[in-house]
N, C-alpha and C. Protein backbone atom coordinates (compact mmCIF):
# COMPACT_ATOMS: atom_id res chain seq x y z
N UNK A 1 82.12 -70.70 -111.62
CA UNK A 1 82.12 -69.31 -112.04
C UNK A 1 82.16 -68.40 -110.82
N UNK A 2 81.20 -68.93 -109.64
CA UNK A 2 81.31 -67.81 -108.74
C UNK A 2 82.58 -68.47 -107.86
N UNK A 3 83.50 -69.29 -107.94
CA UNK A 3 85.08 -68.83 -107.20
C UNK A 3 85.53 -68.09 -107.98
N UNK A 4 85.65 -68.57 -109.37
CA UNK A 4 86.39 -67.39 -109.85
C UNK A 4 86.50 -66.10 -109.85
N UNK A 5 84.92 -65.51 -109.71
CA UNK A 5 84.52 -63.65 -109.32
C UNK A 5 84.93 -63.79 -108.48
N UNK A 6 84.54 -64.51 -107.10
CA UNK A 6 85.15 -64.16 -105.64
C UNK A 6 86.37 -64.59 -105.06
N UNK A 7 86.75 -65.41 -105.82
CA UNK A 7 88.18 -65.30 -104.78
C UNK A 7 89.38 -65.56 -105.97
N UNK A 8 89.49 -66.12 -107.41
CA UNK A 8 90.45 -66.02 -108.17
C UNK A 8 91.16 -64.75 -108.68
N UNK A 9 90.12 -64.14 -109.28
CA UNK A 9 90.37 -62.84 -110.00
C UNK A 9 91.07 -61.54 -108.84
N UNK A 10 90.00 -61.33 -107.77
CA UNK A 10 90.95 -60.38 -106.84
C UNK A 10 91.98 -60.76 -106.36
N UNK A 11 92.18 -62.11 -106.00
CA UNK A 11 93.36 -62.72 -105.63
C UNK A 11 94.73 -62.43 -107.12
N UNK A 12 93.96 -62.42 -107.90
CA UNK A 12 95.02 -62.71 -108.96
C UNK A 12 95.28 -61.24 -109.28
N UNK A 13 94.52 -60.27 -109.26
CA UNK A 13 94.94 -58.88 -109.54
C UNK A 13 95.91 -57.99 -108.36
N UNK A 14 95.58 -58.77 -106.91
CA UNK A 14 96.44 -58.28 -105.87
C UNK A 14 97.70 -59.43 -105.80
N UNK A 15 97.73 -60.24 -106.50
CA UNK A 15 99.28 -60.77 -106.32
C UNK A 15 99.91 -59.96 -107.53
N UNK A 16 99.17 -60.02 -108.54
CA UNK A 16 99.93 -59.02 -109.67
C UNK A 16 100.24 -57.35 -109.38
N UNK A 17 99.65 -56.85 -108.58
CA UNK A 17 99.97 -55.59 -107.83
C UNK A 17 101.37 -55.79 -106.65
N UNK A 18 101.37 -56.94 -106.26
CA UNK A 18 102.24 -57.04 -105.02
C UNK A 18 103.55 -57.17 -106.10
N UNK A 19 103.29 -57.86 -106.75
CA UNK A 19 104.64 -58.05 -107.73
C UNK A 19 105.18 -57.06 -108.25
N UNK A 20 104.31 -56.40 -108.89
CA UNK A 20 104.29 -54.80 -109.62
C UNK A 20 104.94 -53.72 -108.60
N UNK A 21 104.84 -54.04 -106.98
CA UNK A 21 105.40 -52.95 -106.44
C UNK A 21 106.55 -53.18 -105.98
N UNK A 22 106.98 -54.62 -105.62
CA UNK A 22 108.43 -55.66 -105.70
C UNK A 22 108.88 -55.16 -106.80
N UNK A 23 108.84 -55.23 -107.82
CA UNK A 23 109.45 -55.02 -108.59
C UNK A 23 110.13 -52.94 -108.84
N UNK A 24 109.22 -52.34 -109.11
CA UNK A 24 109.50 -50.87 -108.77
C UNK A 24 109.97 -51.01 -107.39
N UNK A 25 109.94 -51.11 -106.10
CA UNK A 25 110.64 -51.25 -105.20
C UNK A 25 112.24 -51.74 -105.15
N UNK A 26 112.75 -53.32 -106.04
CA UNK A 26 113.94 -53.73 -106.39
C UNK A 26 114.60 -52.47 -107.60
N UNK A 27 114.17 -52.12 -108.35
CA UNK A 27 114.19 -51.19 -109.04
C UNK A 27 114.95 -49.77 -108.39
N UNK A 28 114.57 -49.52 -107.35
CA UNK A 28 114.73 -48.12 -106.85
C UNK A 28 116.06 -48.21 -106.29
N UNK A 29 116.03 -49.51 -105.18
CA UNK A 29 117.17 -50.08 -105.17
C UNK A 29 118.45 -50.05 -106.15
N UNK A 30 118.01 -51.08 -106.90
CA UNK A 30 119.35 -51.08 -107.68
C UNK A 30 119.38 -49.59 -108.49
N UNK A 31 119.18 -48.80 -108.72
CA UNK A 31 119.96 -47.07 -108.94
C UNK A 31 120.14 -46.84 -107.72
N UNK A 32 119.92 -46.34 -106.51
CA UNK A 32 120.30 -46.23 -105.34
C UNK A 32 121.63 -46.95 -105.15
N UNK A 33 121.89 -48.22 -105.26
CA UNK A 33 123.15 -48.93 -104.90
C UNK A 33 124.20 -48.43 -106.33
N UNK A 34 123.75 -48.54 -107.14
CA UNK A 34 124.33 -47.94 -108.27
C UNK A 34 124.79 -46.57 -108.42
N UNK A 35 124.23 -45.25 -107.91
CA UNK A 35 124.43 -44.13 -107.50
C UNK A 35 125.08 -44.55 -106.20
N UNK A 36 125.24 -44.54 -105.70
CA UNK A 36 125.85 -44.54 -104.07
C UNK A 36 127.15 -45.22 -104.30
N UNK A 37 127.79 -46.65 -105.37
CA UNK A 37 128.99 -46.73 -105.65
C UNK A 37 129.51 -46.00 -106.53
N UNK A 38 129.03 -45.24 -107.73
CA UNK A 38 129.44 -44.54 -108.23
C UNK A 38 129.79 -43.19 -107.01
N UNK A 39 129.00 -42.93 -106.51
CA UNK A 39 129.64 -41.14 -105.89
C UNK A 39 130.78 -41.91 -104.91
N UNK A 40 130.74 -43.04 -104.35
CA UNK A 40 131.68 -43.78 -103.23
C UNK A 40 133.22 -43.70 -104.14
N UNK A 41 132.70 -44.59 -105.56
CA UNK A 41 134.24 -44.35 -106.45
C UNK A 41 134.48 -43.43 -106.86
N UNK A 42 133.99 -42.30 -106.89
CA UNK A 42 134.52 -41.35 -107.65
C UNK A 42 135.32 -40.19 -106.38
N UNK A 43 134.73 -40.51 -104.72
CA UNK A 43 135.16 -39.70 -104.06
C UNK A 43 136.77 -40.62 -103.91
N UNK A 44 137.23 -42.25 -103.29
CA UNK A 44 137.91 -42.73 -103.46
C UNK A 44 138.84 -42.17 -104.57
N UNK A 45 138.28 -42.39 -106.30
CA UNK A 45 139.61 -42.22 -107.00
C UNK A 45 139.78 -40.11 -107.07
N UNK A 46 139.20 -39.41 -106.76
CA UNK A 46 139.54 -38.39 -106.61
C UNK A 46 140.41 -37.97 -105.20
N UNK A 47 140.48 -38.40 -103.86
CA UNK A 47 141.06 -38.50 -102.92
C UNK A 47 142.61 -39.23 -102.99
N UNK A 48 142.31 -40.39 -103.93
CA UNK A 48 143.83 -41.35 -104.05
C UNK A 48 144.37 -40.34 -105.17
N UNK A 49 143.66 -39.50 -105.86
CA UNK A 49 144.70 -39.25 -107.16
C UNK A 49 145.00 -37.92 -106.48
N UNK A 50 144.09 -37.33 -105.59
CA UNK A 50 145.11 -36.00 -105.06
C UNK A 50 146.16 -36.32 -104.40
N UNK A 51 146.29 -37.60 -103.03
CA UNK A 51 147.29 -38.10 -102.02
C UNK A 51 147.74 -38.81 -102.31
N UNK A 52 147.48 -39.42 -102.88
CA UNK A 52 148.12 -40.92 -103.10
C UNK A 52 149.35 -41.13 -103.88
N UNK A 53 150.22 -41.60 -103.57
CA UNK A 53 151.20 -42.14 -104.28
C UNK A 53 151.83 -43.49 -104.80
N UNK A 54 150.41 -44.40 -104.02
CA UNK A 54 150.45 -45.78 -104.74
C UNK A 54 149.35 -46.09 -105.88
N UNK A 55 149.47 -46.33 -107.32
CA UNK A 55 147.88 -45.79 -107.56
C UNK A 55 147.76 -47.54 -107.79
N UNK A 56 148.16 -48.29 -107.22
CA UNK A 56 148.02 -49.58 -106.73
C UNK A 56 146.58 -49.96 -106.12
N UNK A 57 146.36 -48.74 -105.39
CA UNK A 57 145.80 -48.36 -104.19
C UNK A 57 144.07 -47.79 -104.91
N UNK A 58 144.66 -46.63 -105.54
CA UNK A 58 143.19 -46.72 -106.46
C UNK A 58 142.81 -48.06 -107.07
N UNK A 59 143.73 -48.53 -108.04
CA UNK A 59 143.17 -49.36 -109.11
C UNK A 59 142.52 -50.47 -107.88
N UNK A 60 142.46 -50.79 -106.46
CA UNK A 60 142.00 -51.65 -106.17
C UNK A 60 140.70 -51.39 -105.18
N UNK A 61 140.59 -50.06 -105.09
CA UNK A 61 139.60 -49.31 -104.69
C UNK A 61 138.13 -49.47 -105.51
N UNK A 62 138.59 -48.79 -107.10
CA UNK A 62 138.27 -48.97 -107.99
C UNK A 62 137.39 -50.52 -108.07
N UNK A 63 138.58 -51.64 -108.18
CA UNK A 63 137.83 -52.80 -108.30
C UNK A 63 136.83 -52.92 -107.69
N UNK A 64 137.02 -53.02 -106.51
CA UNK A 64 136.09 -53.34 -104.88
C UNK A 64 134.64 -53.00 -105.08
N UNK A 65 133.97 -51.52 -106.13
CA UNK A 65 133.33 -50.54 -105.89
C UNK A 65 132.85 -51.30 -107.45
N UNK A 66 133.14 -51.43 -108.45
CA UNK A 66 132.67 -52.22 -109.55
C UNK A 66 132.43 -53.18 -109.24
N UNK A 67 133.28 -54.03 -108.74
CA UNK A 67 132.07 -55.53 -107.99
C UNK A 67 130.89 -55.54 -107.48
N UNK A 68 131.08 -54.35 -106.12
CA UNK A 68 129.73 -54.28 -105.26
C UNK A 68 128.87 -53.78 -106.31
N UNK A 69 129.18 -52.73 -107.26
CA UNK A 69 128.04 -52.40 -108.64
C UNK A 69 127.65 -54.09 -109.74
N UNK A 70 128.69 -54.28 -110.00
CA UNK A 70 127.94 -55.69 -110.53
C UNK A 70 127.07 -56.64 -110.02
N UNK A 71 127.77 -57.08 -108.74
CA UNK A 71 127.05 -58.11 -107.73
C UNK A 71 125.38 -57.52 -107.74
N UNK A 72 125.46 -56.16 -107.41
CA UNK A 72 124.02 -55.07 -107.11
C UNK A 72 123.32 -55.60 -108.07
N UNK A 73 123.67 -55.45 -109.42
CA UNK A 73 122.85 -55.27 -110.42
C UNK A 73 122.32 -56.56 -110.76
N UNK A 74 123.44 -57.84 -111.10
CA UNK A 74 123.08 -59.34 -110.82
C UNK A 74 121.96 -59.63 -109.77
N UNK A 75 122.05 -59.15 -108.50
CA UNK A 75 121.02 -59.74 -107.37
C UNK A 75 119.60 -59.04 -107.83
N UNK A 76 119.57 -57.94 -107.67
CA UNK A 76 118.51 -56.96 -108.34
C UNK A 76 117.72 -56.97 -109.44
N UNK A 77 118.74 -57.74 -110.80
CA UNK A 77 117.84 -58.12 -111.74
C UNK A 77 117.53 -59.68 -111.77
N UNK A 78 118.28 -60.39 -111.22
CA UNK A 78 117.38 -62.00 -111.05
C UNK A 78 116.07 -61.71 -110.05
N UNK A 79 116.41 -60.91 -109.34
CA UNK A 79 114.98 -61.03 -108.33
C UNK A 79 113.55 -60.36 -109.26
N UNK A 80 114.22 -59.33 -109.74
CA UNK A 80 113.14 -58.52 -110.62
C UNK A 80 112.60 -59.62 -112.06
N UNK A 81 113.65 -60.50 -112.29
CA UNK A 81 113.29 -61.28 -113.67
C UNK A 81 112.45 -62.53 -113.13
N UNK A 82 112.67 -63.09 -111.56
CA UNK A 82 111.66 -64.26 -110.75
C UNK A 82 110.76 -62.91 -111.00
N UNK A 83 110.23 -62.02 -110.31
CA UNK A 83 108.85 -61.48 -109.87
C UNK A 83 108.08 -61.55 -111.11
N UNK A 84 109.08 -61.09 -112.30
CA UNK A 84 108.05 -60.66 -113.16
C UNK A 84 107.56 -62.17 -114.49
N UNK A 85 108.30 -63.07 -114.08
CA UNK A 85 108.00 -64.51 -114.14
C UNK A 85 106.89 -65.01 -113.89
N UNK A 86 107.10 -64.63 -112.28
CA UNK A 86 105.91 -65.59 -111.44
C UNK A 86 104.54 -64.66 -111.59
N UNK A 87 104.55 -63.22 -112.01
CA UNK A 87 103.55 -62.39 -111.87
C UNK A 87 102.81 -62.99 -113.51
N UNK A 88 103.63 -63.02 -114.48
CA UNK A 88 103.09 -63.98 -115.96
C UNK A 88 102.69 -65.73 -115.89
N UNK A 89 103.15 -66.19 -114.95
CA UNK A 89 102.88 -67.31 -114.70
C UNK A 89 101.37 -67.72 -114.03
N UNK A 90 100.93 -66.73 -112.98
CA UNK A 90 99.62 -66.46 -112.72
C UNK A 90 98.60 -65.87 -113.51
N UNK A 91 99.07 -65.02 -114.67
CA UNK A 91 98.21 -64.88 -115.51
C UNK A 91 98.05 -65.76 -116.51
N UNK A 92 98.98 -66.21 -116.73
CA UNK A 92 98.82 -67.19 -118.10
C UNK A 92 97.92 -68.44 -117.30
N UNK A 93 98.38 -68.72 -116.01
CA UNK A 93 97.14 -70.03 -115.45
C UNK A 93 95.50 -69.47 -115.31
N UNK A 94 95.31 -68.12 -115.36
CA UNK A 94 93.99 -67.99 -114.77
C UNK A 94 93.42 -67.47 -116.75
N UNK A 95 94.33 -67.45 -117.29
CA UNK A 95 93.70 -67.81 -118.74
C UNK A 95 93.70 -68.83 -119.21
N UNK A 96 94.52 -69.86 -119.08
CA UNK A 96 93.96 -71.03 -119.39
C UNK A 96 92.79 -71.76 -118.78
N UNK A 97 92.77 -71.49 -117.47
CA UNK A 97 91.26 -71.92 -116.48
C UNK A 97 90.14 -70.74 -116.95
N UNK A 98 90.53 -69.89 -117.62
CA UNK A 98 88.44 -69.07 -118.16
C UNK A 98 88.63 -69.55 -119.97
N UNK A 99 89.78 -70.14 -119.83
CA UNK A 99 89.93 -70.78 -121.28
C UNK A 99 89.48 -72.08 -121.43
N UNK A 100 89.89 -73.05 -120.51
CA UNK A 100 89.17 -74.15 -120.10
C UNK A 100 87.00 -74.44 -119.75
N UNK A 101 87.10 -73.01 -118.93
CA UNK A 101 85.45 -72.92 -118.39
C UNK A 101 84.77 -72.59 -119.51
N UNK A 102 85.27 -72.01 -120.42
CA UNK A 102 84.33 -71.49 -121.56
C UNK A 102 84.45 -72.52 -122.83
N UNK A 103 85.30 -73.34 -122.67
CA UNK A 103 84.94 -74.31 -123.69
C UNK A 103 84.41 -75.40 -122.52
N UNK A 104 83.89 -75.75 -121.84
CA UNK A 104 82.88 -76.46 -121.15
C UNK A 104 81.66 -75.98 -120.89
N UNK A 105 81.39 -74.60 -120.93
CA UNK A 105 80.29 -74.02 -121.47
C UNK A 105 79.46 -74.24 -122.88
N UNK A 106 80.56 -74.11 -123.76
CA UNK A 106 80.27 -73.58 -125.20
C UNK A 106 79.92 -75.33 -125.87
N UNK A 107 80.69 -76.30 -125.29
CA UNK A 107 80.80 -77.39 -126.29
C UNK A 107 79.80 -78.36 -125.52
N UNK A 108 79.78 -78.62 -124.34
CA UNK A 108 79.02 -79.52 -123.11
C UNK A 108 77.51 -78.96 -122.99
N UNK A 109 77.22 -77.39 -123.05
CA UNK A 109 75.92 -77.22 -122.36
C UNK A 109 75.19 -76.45 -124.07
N UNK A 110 76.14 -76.05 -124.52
CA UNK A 110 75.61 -75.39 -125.96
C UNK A 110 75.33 -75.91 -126.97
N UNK A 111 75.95 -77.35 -127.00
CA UNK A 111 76.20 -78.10 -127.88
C UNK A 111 74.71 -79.65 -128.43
N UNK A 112 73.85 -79.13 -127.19
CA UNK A 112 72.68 -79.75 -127.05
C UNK A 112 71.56 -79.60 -128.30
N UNK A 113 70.79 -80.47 -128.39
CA UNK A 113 69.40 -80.31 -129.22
C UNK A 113 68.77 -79.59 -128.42
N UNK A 114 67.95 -78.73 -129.22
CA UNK A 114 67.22 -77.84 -128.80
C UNK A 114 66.71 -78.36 -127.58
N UNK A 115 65.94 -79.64 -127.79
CA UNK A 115 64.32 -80.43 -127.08
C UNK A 115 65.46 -80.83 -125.78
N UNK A 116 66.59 -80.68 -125.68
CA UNK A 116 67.31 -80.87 -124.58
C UNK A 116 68.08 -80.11 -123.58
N UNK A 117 67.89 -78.77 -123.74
CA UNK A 117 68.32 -77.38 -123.05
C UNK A 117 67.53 -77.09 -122.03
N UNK A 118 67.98 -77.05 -121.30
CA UNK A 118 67.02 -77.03 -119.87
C UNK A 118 66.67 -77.85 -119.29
N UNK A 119 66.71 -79.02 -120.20
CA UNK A 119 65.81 -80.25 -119.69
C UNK A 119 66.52 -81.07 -118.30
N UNK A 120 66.30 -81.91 -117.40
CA UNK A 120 66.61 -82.81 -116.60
C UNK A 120 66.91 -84.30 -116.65
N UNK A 121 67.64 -84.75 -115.93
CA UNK A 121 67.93 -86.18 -116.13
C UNK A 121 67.82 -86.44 -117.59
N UNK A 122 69.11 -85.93 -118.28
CA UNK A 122 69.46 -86.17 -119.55
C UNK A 122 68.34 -85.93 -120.55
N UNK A 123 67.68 -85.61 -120.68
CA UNK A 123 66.73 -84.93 -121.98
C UNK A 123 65.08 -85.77 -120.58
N UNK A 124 64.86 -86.15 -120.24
CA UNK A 124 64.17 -87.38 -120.02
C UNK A 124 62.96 -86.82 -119.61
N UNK A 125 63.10 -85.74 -118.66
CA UNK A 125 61.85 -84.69 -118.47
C UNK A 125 62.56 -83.42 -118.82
N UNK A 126 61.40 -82.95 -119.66
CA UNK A 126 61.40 -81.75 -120.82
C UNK A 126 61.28 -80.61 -119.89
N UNK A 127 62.01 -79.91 -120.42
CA UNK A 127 61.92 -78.51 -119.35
C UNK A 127 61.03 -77.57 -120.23
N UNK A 128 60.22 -76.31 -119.19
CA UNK A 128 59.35 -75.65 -119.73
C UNK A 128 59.91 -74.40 -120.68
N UNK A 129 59.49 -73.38 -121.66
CA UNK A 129 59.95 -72.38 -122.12
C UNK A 129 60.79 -71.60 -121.24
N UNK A 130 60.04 -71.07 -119.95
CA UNK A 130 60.62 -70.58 -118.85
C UNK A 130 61.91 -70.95 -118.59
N UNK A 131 62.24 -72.51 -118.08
CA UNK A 131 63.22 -72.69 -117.66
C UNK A 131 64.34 -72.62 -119.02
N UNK A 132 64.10 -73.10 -120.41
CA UNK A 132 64.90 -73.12 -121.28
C UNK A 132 65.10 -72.04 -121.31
N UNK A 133 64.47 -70.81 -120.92
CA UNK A 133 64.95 -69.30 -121.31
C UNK A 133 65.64 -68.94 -119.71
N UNK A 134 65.61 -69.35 -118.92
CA UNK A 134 66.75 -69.38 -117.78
C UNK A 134 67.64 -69.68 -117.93
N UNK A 135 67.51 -71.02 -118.85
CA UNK A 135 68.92 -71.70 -118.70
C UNK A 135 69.83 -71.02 -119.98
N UNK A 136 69.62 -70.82 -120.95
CA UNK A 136 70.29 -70.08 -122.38
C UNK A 136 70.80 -68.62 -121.60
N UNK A 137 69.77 -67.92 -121.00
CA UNK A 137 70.23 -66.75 -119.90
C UNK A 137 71.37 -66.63 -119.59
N UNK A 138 71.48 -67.88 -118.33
CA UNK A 138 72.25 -68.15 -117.63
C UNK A 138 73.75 -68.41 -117.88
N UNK A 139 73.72 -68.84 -118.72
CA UNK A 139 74.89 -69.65 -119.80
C UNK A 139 75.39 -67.96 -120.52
N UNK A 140 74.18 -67.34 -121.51
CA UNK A 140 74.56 -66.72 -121.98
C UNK A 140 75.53 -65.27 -121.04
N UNK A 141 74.70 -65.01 -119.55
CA UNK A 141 75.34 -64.14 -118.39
C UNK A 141 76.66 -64.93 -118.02
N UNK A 142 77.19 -66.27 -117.91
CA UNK A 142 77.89 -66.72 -117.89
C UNK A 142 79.24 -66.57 -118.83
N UNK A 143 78.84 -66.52 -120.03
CA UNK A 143 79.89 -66.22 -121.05
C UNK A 143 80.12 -64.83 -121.47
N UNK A 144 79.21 -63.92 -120.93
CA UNK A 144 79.92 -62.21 -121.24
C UNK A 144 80.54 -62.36 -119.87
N UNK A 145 80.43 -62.76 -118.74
CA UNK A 145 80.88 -62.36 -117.70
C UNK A 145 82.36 -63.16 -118.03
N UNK A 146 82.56 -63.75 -118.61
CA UNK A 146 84.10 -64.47 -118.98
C UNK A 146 84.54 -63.33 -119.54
N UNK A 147 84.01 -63.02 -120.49
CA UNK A 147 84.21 -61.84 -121.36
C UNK A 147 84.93 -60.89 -120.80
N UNK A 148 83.98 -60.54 -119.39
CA UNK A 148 84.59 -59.46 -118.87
C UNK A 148 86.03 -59.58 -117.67
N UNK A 149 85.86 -61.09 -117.67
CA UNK A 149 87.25 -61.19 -116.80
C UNK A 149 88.17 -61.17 -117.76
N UNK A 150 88.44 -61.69 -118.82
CA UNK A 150 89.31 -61.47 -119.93
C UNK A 150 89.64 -60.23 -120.18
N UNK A 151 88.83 -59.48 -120.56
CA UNK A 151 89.22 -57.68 -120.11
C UNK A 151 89.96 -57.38 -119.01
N UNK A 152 89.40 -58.29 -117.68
CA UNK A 152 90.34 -57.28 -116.60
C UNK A 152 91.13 -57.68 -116.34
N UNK A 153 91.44 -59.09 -117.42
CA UNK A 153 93.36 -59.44 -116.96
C UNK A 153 94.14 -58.78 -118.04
N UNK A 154 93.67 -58.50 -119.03
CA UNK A 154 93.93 -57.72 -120.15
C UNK A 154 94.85 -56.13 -119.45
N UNK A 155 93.94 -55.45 -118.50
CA UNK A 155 94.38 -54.79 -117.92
C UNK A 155 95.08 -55.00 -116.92
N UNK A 156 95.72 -56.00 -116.39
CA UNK A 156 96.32 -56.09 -115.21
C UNK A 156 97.82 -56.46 -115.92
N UNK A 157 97.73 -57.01 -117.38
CA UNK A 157 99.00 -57.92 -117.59
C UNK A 157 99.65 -56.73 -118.28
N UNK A 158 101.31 -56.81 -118.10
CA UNK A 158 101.74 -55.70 -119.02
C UNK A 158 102.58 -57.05 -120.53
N UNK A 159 102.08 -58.11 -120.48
CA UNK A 159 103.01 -59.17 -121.30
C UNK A 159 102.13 -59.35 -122.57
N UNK A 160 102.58 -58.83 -123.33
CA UNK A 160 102.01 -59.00 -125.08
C UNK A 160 101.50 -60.32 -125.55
N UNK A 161 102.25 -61.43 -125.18
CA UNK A 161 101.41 -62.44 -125.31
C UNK A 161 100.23 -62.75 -124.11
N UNK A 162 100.16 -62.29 -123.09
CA UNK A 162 99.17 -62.75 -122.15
C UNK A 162 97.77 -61.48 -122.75
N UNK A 163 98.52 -60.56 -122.80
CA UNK A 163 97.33 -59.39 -123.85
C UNK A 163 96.68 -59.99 -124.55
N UNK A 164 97.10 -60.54 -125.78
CA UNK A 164 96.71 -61.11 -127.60
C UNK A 164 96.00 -62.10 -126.88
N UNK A 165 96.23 -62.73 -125.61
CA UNK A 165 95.33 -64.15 -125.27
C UNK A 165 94.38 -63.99 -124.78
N UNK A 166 94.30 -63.03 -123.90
CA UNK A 166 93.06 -62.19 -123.43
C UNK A 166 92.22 -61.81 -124.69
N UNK A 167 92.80 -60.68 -125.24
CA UNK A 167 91.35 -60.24 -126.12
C UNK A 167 91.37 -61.49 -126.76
N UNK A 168 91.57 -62.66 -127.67
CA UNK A 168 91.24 -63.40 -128.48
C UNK A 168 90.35 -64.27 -127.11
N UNK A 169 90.06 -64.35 -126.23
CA UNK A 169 89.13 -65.00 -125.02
C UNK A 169 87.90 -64.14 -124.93
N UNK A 170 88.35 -62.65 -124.74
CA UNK A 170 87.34 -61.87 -125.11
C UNK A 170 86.55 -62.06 -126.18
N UNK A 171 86.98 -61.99 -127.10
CA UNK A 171 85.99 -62.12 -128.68
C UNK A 171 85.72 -63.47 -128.63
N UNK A 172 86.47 -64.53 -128.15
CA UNK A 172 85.25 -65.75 -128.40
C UNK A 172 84.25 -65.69 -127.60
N UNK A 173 83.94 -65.06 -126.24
CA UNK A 173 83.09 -64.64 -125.44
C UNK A 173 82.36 -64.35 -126.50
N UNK A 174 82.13 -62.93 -126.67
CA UNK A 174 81.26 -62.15 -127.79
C UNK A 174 80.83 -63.12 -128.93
N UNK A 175 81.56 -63.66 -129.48
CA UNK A 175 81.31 -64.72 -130.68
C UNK A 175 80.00 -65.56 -130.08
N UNK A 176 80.40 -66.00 -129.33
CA UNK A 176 79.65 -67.32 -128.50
C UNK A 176 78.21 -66.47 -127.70
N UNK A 177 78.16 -65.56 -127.67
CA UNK A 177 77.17 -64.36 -127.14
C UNK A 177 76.49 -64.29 -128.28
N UNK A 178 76.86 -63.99 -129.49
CA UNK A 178 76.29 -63.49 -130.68
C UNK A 178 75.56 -64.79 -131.17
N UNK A 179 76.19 -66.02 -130.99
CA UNK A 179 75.72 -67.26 -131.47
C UNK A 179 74.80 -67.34 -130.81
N UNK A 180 74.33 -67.20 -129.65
CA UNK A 180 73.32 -67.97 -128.56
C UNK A 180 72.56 -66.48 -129.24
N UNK A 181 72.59 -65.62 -129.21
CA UNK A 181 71.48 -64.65 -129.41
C UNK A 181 70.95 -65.10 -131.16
N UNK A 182 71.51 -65.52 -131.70
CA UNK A 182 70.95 -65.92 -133.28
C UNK A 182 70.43 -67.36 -133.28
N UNK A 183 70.94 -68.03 -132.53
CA UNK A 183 70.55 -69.35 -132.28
C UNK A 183 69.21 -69.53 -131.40
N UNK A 184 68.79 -68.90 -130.24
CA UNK A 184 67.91 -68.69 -129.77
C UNK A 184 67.36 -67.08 -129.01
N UNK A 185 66.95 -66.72 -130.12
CA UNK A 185 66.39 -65.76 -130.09
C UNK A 185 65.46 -65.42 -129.23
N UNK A 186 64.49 -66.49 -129.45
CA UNK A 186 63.15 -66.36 -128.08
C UNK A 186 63.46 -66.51 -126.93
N UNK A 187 64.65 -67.25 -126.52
CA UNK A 187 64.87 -67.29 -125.31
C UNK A 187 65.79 -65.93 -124.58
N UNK A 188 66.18 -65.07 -125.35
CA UNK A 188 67.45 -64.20 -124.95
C UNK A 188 66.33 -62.71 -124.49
């Protein structure tokens, strides 16, 4: 839990920012290259159609200036369609890993007899009220704090399915919060 606060999550919100500005950056670009062959062809076929007397000469002007606009737009949007790939590809892994941690929480440490929560060396020495109310604590600070990383990828992702996966991580958080507070009450 504590790599994930310290070095997954900021890591994962500043590669999703670096991407986010790659991307508006390729972006600016391709209208820039796109404006700049358009005013290029339009000074070309206005110059050939005042002088010109081969319009041979435009029509291949013309071409030259639609390629470099296609080629632009091809390079510009594969790069922009990798960034914004690899920027969903990091979110969807760091939800399946607080998707993974919280069902090893919920099923491995929750999933105990009472007379065995807290306890040591497999039930074998009984742990005191104290520590059983540390340990349900602990678990329970453990699973809102999932909670709350699920929120802040929620906010970082702009992808509808990485959203819907988040909050549904969120609310089993809460679910699993609500359970441990009805389930053990004295200890919370």
């Amino acid at each position: 839990q504590e790599n994930l606060l310290k070095e997954q999550i900021p890591t994962l919100v500043a590669s999703v920012k670096k991407l986010k500005i790659f991307f508006s950056f390729m972006a600016v670009i391709l209208v820039s290259i796109i404006t700049l062959s358009f005013i290029y062809a339009s000074v070309l076929f206005l110059n050939n159609a005042l002088g010109s007397q081969h319009p041979l000469d435009e029509l291949q002007s013309i071409d030259s200036v639609v390629s470099i606009i296609i080629a632009g737009i091809v390079s510009v949007g594969s790069v922009m369609f990798w960034s914004n790939s690899q920027a969903h590809k990091k979110i969807n892994d760091a939800l399946t890993d607080l998707r993974a941690f919280i069902h090893i929480v919920d099923m491995h440490h929750l999933a105990k007899p009472r007379h065995i929560i807290g306890a040591l060396e497999n039930g074998s020495v009984e742990a005191s009220e104290k520590q059983k109310g540390a340990y349900i604590s602990a678990v329970r600070d453990s699973i809102l704090i999932s909670g709350k990383i699920a929120a802040l990828i929620y906010q970082i992702s702009s992808d509808n399915v990485s959203r819907r996966e988040a909050t549904e991580i969120e609310q089993l958080c809460e679910a699993i919060a609500m359970r441990l507070l009805l389930r053990y009450p004295d200890y919370i």
